[in-house]
N, C-alpha and C. Protein backbone atom coordinates (compact mmCIF):
# COMPACT_ATOMS: atom_id res chain seq x y z
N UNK A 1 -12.80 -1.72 1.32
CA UNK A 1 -12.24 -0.75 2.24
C UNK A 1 -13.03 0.55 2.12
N UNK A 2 -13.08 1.28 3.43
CA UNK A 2 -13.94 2.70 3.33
C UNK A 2 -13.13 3.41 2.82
N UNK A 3 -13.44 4.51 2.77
CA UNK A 3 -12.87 5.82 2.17
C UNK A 3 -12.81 6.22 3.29
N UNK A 4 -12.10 7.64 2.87
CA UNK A 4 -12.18 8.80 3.88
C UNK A 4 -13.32 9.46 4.20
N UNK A 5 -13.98 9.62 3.02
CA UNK A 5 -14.80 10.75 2.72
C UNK A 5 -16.45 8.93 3.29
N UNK A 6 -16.33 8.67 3.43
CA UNK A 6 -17.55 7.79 3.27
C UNK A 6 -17.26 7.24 4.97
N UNK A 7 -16.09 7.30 5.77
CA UNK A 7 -15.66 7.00 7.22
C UNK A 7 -17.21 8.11 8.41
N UNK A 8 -17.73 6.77 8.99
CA UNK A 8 -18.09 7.31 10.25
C UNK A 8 -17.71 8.03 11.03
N UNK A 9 -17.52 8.60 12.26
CA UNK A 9 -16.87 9.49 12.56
C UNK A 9 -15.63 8.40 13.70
N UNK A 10 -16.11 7.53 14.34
CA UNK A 10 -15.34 6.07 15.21
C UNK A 10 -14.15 6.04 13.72
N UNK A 11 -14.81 5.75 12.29
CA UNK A 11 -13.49 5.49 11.57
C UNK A 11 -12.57 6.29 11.29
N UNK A 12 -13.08 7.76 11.21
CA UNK A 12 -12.34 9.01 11.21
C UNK A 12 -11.17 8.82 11.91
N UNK A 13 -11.42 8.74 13.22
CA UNK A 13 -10.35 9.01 14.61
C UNK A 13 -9.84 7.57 14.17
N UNK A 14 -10.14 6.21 14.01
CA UNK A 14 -9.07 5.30 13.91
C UNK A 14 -8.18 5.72 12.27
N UNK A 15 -8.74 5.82 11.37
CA UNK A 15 -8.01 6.56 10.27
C UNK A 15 -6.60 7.36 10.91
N UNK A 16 -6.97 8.38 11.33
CA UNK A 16 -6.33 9.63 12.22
C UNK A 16 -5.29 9.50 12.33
N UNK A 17 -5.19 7.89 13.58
CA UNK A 17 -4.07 7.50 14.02
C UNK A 17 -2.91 6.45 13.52
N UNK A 18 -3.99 6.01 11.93
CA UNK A 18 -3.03 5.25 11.03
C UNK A 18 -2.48 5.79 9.81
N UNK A 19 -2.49 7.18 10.30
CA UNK A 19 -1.86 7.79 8.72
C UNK A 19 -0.31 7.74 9.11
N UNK A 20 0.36 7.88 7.88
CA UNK A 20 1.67 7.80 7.81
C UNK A 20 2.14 9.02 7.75
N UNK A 21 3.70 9.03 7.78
CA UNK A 21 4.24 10.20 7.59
C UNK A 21 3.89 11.11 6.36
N UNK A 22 3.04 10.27 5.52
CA UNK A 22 3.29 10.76 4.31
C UNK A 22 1.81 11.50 3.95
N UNK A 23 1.35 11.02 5.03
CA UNK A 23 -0.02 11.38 4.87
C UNK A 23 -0.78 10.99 4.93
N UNK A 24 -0.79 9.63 4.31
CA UNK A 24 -2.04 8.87 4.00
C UNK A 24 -2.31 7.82 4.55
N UNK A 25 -3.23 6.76 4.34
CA UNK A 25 -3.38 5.53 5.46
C UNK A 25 -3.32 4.79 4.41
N UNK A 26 -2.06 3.56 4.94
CA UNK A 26 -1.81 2.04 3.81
C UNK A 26 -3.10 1.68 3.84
N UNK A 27 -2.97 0.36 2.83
CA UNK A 27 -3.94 -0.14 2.57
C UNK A 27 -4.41 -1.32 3.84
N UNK A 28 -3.04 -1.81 4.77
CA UNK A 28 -2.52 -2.87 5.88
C UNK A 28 -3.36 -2.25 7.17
N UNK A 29 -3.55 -1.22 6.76
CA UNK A 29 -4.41 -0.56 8.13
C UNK A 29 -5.96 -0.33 7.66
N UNK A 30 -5.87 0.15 6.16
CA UNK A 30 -7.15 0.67 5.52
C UNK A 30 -8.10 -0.58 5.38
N UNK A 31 -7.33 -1.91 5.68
CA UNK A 31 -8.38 -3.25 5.31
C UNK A 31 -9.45 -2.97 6.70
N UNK A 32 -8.85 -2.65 7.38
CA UNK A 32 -9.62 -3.12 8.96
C UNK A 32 -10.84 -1.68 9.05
N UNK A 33 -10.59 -0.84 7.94
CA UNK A 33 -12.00 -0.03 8.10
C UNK A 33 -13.50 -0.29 8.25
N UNK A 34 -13.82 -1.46 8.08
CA UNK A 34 -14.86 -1.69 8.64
C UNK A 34 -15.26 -2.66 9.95
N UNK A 35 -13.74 -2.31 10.74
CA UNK A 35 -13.42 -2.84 12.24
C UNK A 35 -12.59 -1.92 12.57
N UNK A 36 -12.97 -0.81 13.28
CA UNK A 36 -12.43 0.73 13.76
C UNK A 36 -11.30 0.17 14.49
N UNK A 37 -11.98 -0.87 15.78
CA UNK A 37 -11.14 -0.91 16.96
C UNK A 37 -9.73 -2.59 16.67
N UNK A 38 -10.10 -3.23 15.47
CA UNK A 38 -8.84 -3.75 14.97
C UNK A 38 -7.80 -2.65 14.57
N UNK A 39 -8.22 -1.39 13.50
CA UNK A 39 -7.04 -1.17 13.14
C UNK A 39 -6.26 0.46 14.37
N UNK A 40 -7.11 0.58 15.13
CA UNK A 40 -6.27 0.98 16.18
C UNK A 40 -4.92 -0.05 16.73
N UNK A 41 -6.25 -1.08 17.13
CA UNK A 41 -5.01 -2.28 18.01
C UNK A 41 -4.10 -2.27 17.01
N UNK A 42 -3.76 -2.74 15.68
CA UNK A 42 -2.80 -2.92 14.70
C UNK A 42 -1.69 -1.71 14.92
N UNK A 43 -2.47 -0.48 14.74
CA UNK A 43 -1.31 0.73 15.06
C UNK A 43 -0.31 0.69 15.66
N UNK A 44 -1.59 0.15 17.21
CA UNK A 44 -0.61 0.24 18.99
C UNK A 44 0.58 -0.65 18.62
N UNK A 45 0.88 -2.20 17.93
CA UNK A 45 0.96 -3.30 17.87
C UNK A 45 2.20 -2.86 16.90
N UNK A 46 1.80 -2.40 15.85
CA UNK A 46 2.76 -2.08 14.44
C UNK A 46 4.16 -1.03 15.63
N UNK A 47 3.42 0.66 15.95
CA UNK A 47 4.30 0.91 16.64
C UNK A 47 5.11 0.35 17.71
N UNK A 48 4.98 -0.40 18.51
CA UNK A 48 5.09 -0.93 19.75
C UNK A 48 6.61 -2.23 18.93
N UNK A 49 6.30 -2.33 18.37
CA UNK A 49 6.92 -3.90 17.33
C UNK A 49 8.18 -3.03 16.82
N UNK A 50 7.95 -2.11 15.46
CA UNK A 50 8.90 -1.35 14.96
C UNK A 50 9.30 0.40 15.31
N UNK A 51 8.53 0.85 15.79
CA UNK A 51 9.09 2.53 15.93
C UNK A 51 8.91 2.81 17.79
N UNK A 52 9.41 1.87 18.27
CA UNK A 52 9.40 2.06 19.52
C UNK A 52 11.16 2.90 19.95
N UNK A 53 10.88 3.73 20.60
CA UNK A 53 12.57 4.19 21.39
C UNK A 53 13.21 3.21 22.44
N UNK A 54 12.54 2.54 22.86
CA UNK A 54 13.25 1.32 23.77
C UNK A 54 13.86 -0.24 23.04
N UNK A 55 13.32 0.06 21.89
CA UNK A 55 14.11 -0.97 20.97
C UNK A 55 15.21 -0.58 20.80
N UNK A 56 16.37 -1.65 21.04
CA UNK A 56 17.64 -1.61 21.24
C UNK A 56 18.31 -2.24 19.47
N UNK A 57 17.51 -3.56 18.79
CA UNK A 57 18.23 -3.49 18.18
C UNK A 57 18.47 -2.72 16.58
N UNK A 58 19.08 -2.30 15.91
CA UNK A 58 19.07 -1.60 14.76
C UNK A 58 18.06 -1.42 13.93
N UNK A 59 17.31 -0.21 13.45
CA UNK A 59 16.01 -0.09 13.07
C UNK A 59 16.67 -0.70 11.07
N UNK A 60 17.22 -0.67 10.79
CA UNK A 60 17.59 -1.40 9.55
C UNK A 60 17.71 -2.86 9.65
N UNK A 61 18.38 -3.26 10.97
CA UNK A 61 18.21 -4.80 10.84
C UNK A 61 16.54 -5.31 11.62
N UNK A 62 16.31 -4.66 12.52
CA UNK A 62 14.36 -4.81 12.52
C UNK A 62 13.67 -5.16 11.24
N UNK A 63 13.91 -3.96 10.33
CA UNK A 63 12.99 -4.03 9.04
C UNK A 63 13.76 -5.11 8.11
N UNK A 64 14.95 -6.00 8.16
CA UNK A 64 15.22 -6.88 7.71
C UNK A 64 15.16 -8.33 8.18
N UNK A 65 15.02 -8.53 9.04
CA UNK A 65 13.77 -9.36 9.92
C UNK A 65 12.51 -9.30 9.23
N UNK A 66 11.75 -8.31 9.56
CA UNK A 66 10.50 -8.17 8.99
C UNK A 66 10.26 -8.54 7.73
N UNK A 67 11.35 -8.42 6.66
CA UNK A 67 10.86 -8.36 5.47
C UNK A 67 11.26 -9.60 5.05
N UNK A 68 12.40 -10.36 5.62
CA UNK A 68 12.53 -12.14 5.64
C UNK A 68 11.73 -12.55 6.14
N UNK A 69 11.05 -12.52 7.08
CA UNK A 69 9.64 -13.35 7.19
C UNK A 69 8.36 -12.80 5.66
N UNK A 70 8.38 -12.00 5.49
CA UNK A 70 7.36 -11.16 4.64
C UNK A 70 7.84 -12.16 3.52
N UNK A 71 9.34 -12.02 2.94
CA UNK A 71 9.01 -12.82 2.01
C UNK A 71 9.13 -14.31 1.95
N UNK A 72 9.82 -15.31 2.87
CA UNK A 72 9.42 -16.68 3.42
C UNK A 72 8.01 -16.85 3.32
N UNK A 73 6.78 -15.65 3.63
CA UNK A 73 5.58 -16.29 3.91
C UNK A 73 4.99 -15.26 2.02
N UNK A 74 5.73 -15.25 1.38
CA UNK A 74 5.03 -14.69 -0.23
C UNK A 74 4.24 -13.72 0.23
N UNK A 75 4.29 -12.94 0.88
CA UNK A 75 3.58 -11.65 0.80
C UNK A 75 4.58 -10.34 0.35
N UNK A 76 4.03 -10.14 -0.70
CA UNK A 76 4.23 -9.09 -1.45
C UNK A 76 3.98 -7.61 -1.03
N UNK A 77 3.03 -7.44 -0.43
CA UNK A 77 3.03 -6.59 0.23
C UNK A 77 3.92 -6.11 1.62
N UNK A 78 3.70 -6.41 2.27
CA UNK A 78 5.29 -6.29 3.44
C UNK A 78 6.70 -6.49 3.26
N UNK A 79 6.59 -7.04 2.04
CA UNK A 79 8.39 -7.62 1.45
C UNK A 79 8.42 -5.87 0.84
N UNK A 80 7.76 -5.40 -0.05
CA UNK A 80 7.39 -4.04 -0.78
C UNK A 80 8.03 -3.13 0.25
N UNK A 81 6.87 -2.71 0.75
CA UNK A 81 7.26 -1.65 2.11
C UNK A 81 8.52 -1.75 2.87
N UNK A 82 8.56 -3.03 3.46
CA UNK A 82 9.74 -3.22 4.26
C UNK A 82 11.00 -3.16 4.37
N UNK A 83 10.87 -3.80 2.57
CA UNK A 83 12.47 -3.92 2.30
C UNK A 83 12.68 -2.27 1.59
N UNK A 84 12.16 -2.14 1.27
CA UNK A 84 12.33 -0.36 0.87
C UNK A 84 13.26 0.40 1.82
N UNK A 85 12.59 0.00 3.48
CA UNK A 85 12.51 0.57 4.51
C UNK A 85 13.95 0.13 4.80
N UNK A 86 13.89 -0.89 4.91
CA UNK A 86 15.86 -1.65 5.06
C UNK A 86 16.32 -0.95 4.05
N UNK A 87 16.76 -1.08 3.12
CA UNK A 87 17.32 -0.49 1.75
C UNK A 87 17.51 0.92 2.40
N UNK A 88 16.75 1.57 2.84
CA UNK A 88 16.68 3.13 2.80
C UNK A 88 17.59 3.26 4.34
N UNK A 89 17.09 2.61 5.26
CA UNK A 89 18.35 2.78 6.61
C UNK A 89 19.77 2.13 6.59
N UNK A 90 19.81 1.31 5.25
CA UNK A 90 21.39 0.54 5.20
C UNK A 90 21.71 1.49 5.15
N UNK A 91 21.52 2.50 3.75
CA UNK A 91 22.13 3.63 3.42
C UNK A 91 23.69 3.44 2.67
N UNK A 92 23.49 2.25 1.73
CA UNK A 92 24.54 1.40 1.04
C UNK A 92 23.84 0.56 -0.24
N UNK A 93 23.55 1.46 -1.20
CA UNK A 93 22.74 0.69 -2.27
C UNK A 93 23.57 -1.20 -2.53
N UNK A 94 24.51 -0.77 -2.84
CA UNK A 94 25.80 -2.07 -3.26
C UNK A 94 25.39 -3.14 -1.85
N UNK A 95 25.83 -3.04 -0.74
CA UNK A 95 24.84 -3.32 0.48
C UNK A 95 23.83 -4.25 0.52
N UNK A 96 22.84 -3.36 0.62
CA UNK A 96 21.36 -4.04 0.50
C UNK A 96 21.06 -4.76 -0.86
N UNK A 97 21.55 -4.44 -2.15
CA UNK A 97 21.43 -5.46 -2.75
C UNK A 97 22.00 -6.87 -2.55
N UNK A 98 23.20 -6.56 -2.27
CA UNK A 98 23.75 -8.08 -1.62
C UNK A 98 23.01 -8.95 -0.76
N UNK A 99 22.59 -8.04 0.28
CA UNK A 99 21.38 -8.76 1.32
C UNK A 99 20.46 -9.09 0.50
N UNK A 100 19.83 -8.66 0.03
CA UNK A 100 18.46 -8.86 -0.86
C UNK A 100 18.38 -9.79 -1.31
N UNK A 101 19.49 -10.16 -2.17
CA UNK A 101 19.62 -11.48 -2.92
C UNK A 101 20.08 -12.50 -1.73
N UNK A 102 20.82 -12.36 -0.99
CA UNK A 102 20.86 -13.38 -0.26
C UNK A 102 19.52 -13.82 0.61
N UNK A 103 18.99 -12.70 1.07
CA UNK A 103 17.64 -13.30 1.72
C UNK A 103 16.61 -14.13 0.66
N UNK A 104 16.88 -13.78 -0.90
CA UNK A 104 15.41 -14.26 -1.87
C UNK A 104 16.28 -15.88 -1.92
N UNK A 105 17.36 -15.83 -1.81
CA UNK A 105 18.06 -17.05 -1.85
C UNK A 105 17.80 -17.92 -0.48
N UNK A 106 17.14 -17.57 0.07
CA UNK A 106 17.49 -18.02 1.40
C UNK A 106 18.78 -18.37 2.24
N UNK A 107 19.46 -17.71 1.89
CA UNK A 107 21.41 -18.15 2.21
C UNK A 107 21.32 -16.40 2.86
N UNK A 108 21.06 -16.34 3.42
CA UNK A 108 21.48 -15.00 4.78
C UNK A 108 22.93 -15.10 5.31
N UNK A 109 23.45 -16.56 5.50
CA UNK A 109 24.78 -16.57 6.16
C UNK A 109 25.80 -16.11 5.21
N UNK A 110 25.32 -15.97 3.44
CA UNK A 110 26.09 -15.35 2.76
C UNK A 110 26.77 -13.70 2.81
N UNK A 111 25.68 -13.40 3.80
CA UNK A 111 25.92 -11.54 3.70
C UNK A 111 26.03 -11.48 5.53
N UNK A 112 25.61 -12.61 6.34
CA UNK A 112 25.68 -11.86 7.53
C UNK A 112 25.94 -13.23 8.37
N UNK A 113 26.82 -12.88 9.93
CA UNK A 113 26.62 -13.48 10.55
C UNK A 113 26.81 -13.19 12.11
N UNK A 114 27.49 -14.04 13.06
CA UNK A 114 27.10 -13.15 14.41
C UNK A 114 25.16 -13.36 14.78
N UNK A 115 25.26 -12.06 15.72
CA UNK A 115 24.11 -12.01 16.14
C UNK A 115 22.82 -12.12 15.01
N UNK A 116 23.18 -11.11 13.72
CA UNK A 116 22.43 -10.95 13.13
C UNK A 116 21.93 -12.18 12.39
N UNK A 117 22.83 -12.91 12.15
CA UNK A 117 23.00 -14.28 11.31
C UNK A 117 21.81 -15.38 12.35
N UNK A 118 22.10 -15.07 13.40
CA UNK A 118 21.57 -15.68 13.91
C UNK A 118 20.08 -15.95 14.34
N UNK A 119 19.96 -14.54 14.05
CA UNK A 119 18.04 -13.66 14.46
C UNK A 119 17.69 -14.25 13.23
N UNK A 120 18.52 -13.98 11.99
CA UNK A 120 17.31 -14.31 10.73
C UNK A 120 17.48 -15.77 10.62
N UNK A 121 17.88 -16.72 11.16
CA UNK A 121 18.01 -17.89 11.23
C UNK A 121 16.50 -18.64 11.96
N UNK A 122 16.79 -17.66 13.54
CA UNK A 122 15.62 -17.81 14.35
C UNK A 122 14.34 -17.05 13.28
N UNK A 123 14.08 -16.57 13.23
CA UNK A 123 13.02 -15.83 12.12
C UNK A 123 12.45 -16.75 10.88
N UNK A 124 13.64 -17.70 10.44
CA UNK A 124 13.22 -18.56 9.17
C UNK A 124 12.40 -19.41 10.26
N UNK A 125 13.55 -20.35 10.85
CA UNK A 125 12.65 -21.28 11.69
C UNK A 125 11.40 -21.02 12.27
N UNK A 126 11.30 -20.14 13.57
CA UNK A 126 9.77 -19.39 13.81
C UNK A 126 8.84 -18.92 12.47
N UNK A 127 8.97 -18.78 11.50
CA UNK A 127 8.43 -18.47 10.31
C UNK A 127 7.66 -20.02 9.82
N UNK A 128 8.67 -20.48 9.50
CA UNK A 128 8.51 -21.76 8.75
C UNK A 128 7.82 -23.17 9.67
N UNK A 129 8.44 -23.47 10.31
CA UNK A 129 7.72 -24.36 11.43
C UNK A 129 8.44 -24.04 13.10
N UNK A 130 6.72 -23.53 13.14
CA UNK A 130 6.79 -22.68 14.73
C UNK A 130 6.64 -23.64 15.81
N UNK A 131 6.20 -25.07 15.17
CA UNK A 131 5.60 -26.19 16.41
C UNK A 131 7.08 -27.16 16.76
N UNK A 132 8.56 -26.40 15.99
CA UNK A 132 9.46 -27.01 16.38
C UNK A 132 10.33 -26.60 17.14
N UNK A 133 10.04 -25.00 17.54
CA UNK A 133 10.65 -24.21 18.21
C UNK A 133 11.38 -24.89 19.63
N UNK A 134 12.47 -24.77 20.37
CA UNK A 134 12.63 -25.43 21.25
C UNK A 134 13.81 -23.98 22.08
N UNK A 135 14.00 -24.86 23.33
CA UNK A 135 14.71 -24.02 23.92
C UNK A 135 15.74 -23.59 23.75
N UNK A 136 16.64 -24.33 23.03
CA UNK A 136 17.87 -24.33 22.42
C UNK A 136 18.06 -23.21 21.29
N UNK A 137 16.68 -23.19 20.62
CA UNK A 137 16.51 -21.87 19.55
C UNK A 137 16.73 -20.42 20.53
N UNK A 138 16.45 -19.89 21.56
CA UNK A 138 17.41 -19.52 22.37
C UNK A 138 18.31 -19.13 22.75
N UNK A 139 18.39 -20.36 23.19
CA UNK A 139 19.99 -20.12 23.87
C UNK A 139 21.02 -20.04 22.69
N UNK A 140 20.81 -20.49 21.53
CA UNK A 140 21.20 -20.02 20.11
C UNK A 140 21.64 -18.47 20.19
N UNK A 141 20.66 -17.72 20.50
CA UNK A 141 20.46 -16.37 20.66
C UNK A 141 21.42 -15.59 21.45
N UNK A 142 20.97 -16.13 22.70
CA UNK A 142 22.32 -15.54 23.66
C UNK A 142 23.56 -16.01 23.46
N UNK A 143 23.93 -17.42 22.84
CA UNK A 143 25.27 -17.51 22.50
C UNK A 143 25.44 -16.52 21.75
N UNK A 144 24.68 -15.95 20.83
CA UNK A 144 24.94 -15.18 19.79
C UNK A 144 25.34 -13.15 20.53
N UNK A 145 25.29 -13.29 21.73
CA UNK A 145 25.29 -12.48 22.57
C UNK A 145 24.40 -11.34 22.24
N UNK A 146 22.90 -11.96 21.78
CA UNK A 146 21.93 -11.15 22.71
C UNK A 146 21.44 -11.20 23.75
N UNK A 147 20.52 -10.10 24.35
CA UNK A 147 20.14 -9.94 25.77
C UNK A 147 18.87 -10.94 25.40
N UNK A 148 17.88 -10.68 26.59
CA UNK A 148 16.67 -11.28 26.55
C UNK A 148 15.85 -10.27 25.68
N UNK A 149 15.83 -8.24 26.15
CA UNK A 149 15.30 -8.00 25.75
C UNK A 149 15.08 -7.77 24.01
N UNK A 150 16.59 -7.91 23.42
CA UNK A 150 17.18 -8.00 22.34
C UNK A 150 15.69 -9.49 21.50
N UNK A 151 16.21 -10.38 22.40
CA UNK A 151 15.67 -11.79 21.41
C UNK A 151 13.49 -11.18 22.11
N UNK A 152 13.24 -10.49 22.68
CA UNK A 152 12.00 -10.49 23.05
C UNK A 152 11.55 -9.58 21.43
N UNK A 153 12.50 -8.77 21.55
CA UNK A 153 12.12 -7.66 20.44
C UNK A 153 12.23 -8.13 18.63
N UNK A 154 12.86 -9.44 18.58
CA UNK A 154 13.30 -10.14 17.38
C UNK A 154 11.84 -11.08 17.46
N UNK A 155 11.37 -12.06 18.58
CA UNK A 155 10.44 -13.06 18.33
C UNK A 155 9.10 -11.71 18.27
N UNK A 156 8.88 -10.42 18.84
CA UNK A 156 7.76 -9.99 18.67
C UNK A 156 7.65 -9.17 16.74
N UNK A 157 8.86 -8.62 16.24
CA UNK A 157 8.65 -8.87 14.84
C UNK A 157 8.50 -9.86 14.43
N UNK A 158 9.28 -10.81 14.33
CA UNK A 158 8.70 -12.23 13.86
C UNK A 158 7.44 -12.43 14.08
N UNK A 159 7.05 -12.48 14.86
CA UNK A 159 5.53 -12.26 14.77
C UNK A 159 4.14 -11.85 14.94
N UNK A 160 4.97 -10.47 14.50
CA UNK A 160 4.00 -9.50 14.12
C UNK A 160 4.14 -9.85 12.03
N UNK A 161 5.07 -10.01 11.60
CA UNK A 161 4.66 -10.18 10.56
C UNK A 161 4.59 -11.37 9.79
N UNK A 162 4.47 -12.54 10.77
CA UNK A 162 3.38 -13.02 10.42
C UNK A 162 1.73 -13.67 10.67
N UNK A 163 1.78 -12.55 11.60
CA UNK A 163 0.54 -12.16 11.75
C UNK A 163 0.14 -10.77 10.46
N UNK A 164 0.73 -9.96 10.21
CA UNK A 164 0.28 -9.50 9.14
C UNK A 164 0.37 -9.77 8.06
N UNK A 165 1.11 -10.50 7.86
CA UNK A 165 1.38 -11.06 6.41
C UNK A 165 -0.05 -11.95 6.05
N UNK A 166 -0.35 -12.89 6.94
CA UNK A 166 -1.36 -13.84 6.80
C UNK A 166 -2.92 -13.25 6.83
N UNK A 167 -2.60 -11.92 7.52
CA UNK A 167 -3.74 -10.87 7.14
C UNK A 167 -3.82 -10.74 5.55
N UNK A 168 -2.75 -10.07 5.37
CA UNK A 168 -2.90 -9.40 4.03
C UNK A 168 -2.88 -10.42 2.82
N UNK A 169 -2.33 -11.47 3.16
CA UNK A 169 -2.68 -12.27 2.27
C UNK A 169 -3.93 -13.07 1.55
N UNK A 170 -4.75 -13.34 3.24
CA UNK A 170 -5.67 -13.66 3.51
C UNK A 170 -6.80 -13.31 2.69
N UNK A 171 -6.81 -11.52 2.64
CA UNK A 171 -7.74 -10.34 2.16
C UNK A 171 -7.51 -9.79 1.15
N UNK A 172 -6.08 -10.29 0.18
CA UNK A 172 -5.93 -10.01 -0.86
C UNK A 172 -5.73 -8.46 -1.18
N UNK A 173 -5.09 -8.11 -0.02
CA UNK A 173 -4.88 -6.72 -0.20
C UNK A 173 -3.11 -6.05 -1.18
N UNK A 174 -3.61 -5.69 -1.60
CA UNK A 174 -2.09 -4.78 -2.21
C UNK A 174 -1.37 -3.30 -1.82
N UNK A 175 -0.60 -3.14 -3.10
CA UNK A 175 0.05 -1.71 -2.95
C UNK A 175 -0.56 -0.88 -3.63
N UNK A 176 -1.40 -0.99 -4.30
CA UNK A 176 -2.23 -0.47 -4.98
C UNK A 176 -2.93 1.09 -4.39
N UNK A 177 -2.07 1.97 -5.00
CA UNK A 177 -2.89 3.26 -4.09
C UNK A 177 -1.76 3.88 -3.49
N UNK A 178 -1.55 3.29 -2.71
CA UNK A 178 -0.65 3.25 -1.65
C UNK A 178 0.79 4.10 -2.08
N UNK A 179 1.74 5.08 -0.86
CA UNK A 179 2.82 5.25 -1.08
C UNK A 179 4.05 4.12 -0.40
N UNK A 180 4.70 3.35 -1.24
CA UNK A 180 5.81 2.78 -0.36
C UNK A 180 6.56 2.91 0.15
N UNK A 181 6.84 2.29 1.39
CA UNK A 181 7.99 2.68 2.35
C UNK A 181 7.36 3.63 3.55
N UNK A 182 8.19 3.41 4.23
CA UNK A 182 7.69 4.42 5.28
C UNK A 182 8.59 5.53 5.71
N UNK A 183 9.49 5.74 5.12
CA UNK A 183 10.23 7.26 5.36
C UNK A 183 9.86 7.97 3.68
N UNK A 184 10.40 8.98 4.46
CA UNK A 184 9.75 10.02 3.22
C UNK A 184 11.22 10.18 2.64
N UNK A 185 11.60 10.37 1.31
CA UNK A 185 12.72 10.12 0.74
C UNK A 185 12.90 11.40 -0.19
């Protein structure tokens, strides 16, 4: 990975736009420094997925999505960040540990059910084997009384992370460096 101080000026401006609140640029964005115009797209892609204002459903249950696929697919890195990120919007330590363990357990229906029960259900399956997906996974969904744009915004985390997960795994990247989480605490 480049540095700051060693960035072209093309990596500068993509840098720019992948720093965090905190300041600095992860390492999930910092891999693609020597592909400027990947880790823009990643940005557009990352925001667009999780910190969008037209996302309707709960930015705590988003990042718990995210971080059940993160850890279904052993990446350590996005389970790190993510679940931080859940943990920190439950805003219920007692809470999110309960979830926690139920997601490392794979038993989700222990802490949740309804709609939500149902997304991380769809999320294992799309996670785990995507070539069995069917229509009924679905209509699963809306029984569960989400909208379309609701289940559009659940299958595009789903996979967005694992599309990043399989990045970062891929490249052997860590937390190393890095501040976790993405709110400032």
């Amino acid at each position: 990975m480049i540095s700051d101080a060693d960035a072209c000026p093309e990596l500068r401006d993509a840098l720019d736009i992948a720093r965090t609140p905190h300041g600095t640029v992860d390492n999930v964005m910092r891999v693609h420094s020597h592909r400027p115009n990947t880790m823009r797209g990643h940005v557009i892609l990352y925001q667009a997925v999780l910190h969008d204002d037209a996302n309707t459903l709960p930015t705590w249950l988003q990042e718990v999505i995210g971080s059940y696929v993160s850890f279904l697919n052993g990446c350590a890195y996005s389970y790190a960040n993510h679940w931080k990120n859940a943990a920190h919007l439950m805003e219920n330590k007692a809470r999110a540990d309960d979830v926690e363990a139920a997601l490392k357990r794979c038993k989700p229906e222990d802490v949740f059910g309804g709609a939500e029960l149902a997304l991380l259900q769809y999320a294992e399956k799309l996670t785990r084997t995507p070539g069995e997906m069917q229509e009924s996974d679905v209509r699963a969904l809306q029984d569960a009384d989400l909208d379309d744009g609701q289940i559009l915004e659940a299958n595009q985390i789903i996979s967005y992370f694992n599309y990043v997960n399989r990045s970062l795994n891929g490249l052997g990247v860590s937390t190393q460096g890095d501040v976790i989480g993405y709110y400032l605490d």
